[in-house]
Protein backbone atom coordinates (compact mmCIF):
# COMPACT_ATOMS: atom_id res chain seq x y z
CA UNK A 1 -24.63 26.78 -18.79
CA UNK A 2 -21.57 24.56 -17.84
CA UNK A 3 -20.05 27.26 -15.36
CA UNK A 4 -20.25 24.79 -12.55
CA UNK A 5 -18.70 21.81 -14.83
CA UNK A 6 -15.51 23.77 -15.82
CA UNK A 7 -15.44 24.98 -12.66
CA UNK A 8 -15.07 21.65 -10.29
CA UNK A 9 -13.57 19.82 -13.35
CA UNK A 10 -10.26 22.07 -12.55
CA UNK A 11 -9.91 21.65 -9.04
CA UNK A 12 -9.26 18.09 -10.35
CA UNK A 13 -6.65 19.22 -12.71
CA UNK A 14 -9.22 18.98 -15.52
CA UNK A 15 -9.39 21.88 -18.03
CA UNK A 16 -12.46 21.39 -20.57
CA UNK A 17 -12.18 23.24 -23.55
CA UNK A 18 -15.73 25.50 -24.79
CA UNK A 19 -16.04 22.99 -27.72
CA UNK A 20 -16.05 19.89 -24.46
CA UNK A 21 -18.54 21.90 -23.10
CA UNK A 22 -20.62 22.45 -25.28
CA UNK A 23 -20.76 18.80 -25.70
CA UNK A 24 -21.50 17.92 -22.22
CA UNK A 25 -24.09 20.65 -22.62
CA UNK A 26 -26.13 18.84 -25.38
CA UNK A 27 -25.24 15.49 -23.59
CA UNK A 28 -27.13 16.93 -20.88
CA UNK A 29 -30.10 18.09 -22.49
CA UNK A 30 -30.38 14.58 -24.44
CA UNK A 31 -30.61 13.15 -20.96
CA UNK A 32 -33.31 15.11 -19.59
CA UNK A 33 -35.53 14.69 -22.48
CA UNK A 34 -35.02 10.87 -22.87
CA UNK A 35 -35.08 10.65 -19.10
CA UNK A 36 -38.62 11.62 -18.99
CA UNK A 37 -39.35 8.33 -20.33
CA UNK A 38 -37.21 5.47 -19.90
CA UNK A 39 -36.29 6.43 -16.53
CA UNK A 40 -31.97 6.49 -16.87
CA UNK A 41 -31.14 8.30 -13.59
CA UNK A 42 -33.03 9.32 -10.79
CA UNK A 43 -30.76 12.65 -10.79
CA UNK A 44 -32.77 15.05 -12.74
CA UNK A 45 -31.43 18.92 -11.94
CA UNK A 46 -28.61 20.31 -14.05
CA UNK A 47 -26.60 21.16 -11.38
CA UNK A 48 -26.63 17.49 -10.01
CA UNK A 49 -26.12 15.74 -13.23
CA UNK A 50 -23.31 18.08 -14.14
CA UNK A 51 -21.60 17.27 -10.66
CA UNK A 52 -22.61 13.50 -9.51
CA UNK A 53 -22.42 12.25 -13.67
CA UNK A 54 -20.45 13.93 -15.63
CA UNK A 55 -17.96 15.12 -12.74
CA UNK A 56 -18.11 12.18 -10.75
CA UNK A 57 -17.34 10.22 -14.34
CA UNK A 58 -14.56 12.73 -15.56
CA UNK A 59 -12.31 11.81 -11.97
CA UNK A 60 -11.69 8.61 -13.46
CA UNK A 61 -8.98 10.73 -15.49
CA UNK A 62 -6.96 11.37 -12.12
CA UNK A 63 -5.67 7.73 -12.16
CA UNK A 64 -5.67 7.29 -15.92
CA UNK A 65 -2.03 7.88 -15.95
CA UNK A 66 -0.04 6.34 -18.97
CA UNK A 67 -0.28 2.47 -19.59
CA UNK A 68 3.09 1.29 -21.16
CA UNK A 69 3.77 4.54 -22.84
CA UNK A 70 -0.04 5.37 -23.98
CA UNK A 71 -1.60 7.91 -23.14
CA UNK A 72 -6.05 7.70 -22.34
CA UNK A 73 -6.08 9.27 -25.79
CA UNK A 74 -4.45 6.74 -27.53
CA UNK A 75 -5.98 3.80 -25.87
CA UNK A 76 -8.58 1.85 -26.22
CA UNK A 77 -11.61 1.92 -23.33
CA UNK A 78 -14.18 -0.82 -22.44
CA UNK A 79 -17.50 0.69 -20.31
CA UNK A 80 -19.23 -2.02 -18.86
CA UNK A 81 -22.92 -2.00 -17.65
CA UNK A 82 -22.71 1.58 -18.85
CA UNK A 83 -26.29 2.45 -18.29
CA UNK A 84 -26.72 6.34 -19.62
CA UNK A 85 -22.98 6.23 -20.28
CA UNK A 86 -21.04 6.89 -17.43
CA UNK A 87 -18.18 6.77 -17.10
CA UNK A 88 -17.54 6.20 -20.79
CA UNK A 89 -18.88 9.35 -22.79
CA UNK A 90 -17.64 12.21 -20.05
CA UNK A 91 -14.40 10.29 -21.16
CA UNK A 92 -14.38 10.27 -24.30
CA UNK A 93 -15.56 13.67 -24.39
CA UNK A 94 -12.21 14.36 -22.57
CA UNK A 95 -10.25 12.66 -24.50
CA UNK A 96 -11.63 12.74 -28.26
CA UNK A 97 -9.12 10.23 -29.56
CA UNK A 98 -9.77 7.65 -27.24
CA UNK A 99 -11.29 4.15 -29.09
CA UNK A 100 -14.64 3.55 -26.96
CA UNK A 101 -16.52 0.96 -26.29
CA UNK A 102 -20.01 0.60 -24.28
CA UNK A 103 -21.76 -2.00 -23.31
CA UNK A 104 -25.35 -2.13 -21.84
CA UNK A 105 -27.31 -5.11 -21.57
CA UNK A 106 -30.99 -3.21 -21.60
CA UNK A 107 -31.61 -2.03 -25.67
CA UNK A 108 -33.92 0.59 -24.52
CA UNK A 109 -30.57 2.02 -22.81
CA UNK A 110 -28.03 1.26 -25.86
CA UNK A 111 -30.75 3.04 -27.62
CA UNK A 112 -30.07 6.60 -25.98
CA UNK A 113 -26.33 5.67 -26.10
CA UNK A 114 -26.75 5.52 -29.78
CA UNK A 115 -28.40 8.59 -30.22
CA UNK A 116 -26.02 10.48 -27.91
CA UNK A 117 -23.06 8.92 -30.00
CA UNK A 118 -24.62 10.28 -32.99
CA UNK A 119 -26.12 14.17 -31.87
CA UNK A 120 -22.43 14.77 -30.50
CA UNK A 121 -20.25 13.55 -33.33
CA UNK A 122 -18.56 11.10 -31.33
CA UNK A 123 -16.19 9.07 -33.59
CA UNK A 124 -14.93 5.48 -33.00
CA UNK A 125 -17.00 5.10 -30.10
CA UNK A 126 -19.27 0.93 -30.30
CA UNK A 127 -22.38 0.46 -28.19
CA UNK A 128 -23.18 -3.12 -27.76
CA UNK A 129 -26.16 -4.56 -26.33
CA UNK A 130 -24.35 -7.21 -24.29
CA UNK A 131 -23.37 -9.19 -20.89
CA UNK A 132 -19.84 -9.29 -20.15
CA UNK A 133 -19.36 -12.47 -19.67
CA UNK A 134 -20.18 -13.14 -23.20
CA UNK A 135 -18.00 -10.68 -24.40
CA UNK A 136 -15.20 -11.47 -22.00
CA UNK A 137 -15.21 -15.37 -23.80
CA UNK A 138 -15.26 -13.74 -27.37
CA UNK A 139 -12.05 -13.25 -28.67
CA UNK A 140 -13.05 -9.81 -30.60
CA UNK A 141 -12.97 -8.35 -27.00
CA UNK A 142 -11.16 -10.83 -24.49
CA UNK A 143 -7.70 -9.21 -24.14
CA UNK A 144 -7.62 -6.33 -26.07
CA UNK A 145 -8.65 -3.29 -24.07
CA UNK A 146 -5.97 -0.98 -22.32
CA UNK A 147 -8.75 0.05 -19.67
CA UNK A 148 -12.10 -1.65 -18.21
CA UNK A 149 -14.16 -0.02 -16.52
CA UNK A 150 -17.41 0.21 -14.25
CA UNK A 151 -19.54 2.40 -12.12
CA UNK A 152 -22.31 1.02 -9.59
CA UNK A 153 -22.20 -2.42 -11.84
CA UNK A 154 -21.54 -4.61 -9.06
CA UNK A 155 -19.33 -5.88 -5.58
CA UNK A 156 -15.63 -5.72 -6.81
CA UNK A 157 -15.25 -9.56 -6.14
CA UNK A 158 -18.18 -9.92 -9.10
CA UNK A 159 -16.72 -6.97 -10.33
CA UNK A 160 -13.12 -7.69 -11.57
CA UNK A 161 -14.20 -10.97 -13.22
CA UNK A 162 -15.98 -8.64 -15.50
CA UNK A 163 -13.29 -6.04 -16.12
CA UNK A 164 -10.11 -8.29 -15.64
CA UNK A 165 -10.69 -10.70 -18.94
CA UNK A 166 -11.67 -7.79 -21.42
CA UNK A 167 -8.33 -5.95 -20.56
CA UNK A 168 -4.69 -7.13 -22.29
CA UNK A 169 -2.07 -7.90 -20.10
CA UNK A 170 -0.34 -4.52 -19.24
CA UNK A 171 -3.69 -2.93 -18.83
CA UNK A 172 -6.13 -2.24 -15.99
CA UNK A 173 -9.54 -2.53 -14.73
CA UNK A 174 -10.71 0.71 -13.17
CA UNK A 175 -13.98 0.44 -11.08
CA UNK A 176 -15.49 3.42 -9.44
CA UNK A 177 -16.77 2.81 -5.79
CA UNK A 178 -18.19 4.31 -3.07
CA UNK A 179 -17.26 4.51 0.46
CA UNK A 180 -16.66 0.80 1.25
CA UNK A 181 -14.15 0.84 -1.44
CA UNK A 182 -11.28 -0.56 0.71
CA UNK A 183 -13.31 -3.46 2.41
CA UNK A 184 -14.55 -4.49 -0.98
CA UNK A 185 -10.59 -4.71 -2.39
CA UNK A 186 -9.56 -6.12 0.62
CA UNK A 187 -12.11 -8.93 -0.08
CA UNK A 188 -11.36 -9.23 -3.72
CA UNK A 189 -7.60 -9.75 -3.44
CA UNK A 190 -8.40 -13.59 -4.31
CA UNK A 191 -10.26 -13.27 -6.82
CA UNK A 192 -8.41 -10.51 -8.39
CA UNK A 193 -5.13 -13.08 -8.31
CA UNK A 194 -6.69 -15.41 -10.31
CA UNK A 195 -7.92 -13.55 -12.79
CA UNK A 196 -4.77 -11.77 -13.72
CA UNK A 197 -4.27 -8.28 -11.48
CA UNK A 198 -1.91 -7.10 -9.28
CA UNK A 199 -2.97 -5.57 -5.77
CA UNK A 200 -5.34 -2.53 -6.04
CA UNK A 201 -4.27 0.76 -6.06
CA UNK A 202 -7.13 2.86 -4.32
CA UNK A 203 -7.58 6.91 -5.13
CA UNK A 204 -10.22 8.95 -3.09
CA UNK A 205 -11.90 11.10 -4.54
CA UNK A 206 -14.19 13.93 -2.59
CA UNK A 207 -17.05 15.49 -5.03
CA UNK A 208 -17.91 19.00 -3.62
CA UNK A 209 -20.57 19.00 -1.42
CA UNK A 210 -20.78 15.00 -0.58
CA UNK A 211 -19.56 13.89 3.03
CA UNK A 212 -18.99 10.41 1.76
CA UNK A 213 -15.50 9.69 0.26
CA UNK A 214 -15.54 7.49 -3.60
CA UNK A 215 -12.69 5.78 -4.15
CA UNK A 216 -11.11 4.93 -7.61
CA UNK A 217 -10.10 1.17 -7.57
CA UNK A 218 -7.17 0.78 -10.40
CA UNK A 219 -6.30 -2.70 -11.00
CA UNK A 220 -3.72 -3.88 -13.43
CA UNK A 221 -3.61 -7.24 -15.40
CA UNK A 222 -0.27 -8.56 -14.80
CA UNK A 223 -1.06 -12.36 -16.39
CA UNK A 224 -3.10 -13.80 -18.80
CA UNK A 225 -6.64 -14.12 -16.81
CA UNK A 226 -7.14 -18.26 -16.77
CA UNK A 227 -9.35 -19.56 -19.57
CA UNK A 228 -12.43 -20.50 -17.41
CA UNK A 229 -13.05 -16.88 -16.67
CA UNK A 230 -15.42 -15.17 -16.81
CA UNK A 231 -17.96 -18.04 -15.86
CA UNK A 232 -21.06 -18.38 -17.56
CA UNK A 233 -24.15 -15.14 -17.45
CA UNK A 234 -25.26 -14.64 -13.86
CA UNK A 235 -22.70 -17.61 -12.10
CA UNK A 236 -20.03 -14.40 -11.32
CA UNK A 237 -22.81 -12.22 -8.93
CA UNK A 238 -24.14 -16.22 -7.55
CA UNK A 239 -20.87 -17.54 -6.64
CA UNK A 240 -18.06 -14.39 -6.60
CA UNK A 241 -14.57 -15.55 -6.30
């Protein structure tokens, strides 16, 4: 049932083991039957959630290289606007002892996140229903995550004053992005100073059978992001840095 997954996952260097699959294979299932009424992704078909979710989610592992001496499965992993969980649970189905955390702001959402959590045995994984800019002011979360990261949230300007704040100096904010990837960090560079981060480092990233390059924008914190940030709900996508 998850030929195709452990198939493209190791052209990426990814080798999922039959207990993985099996989990992405009842992750699956729990998506199409909840999908047929709250609406979570417009990709129905097996074949194109196993490729353009769980795939395109599971890439994020080709620039999770080691932070300071810790490995992904040691660390601890902020999702933000997670939505049906992606990138977050493809991760840590990869990597079981990663420390997980999701947040959604829509309950309906957290919900299904919840119940996926649960069916699969998932341990130290949080799901918050939540804004990150009210969890990137609260000190339970400000700081202390070795990776943030993000998929279709927002433009990386908005973006990294999101990601940047939840992650501890040392860390990095990884946000997944399509094919204007490079003009978006090019235009970010200021904002991404002040809060903290050094000068993206961009990975492409070709799924099979999609003309369009994605790019993998890795971001690390290099200084404590100013005090200020993030600003208030909804000023960050009104007035980007």
């Amino acid at each position: 049932m998850m030929k195709q997954l452990a198939q493209e996952t190791a052209v990426f260097g990814i080798h999922l083991t039959p207990d993985q699959l099996a989990q992405f294979a009842q992750y699956q299932a729990l998506l199409l039957e909840w999908n047929q009424r709250l609406n979570l992704t417009a990709i129905r078909t097996p074949e194109q959630i196993q490729r353009r979710h769980f795939l395109d989610a599971l890439t994020c592992a080709t620039a999770m290289e080691e932070e300071d001496g810790r490995s992904p499965n040691e660390s601890a992993l902020i999702d933000v606007g997670t939505g049906a969980g992606f990138p977050g649970l493809p991760l840590k189905i990869l990597y079981p002892g990663l420390q997980l955390t999701l947040v959604e702001s829509i309950a309906k959402k957290t919900r299904f996140l919840e119940t996926v959590v649960a069916e699969l045995g998932l341990a130290n994984v949080s799901v918050l229903t939540e804004r990150a800019e009210i969890l990137g002011q609260d000190s339970a979360h400000r700081g202390q995550y070795d990776w943030a990261v993000a998929r279709a949230v927002a433009e990386m300007r908005i973006l990294v004053e999101y990601l940047l704040p939840l992650c501890r100096v040392g860390g990095s904010a990884l946000a997944q992005k399509g094919e204007n990837g490079p003009v978006e960090a090019k235009t970010a560079l200021n904002a991404i100073k002040v809060l903290g981060g050094a000068s993206p480092q961009l990975f492409p990233i070709q799924l099979p059978e999609r003309e369009e390059t994605h790019y993998l924008a890795r971001i690390k914190k290099e200084t404590e992001t100013p005090p200020p940030y993030p600003r208030r709900v909804g000023i960050p996508a009104k007035r980007p840095l």
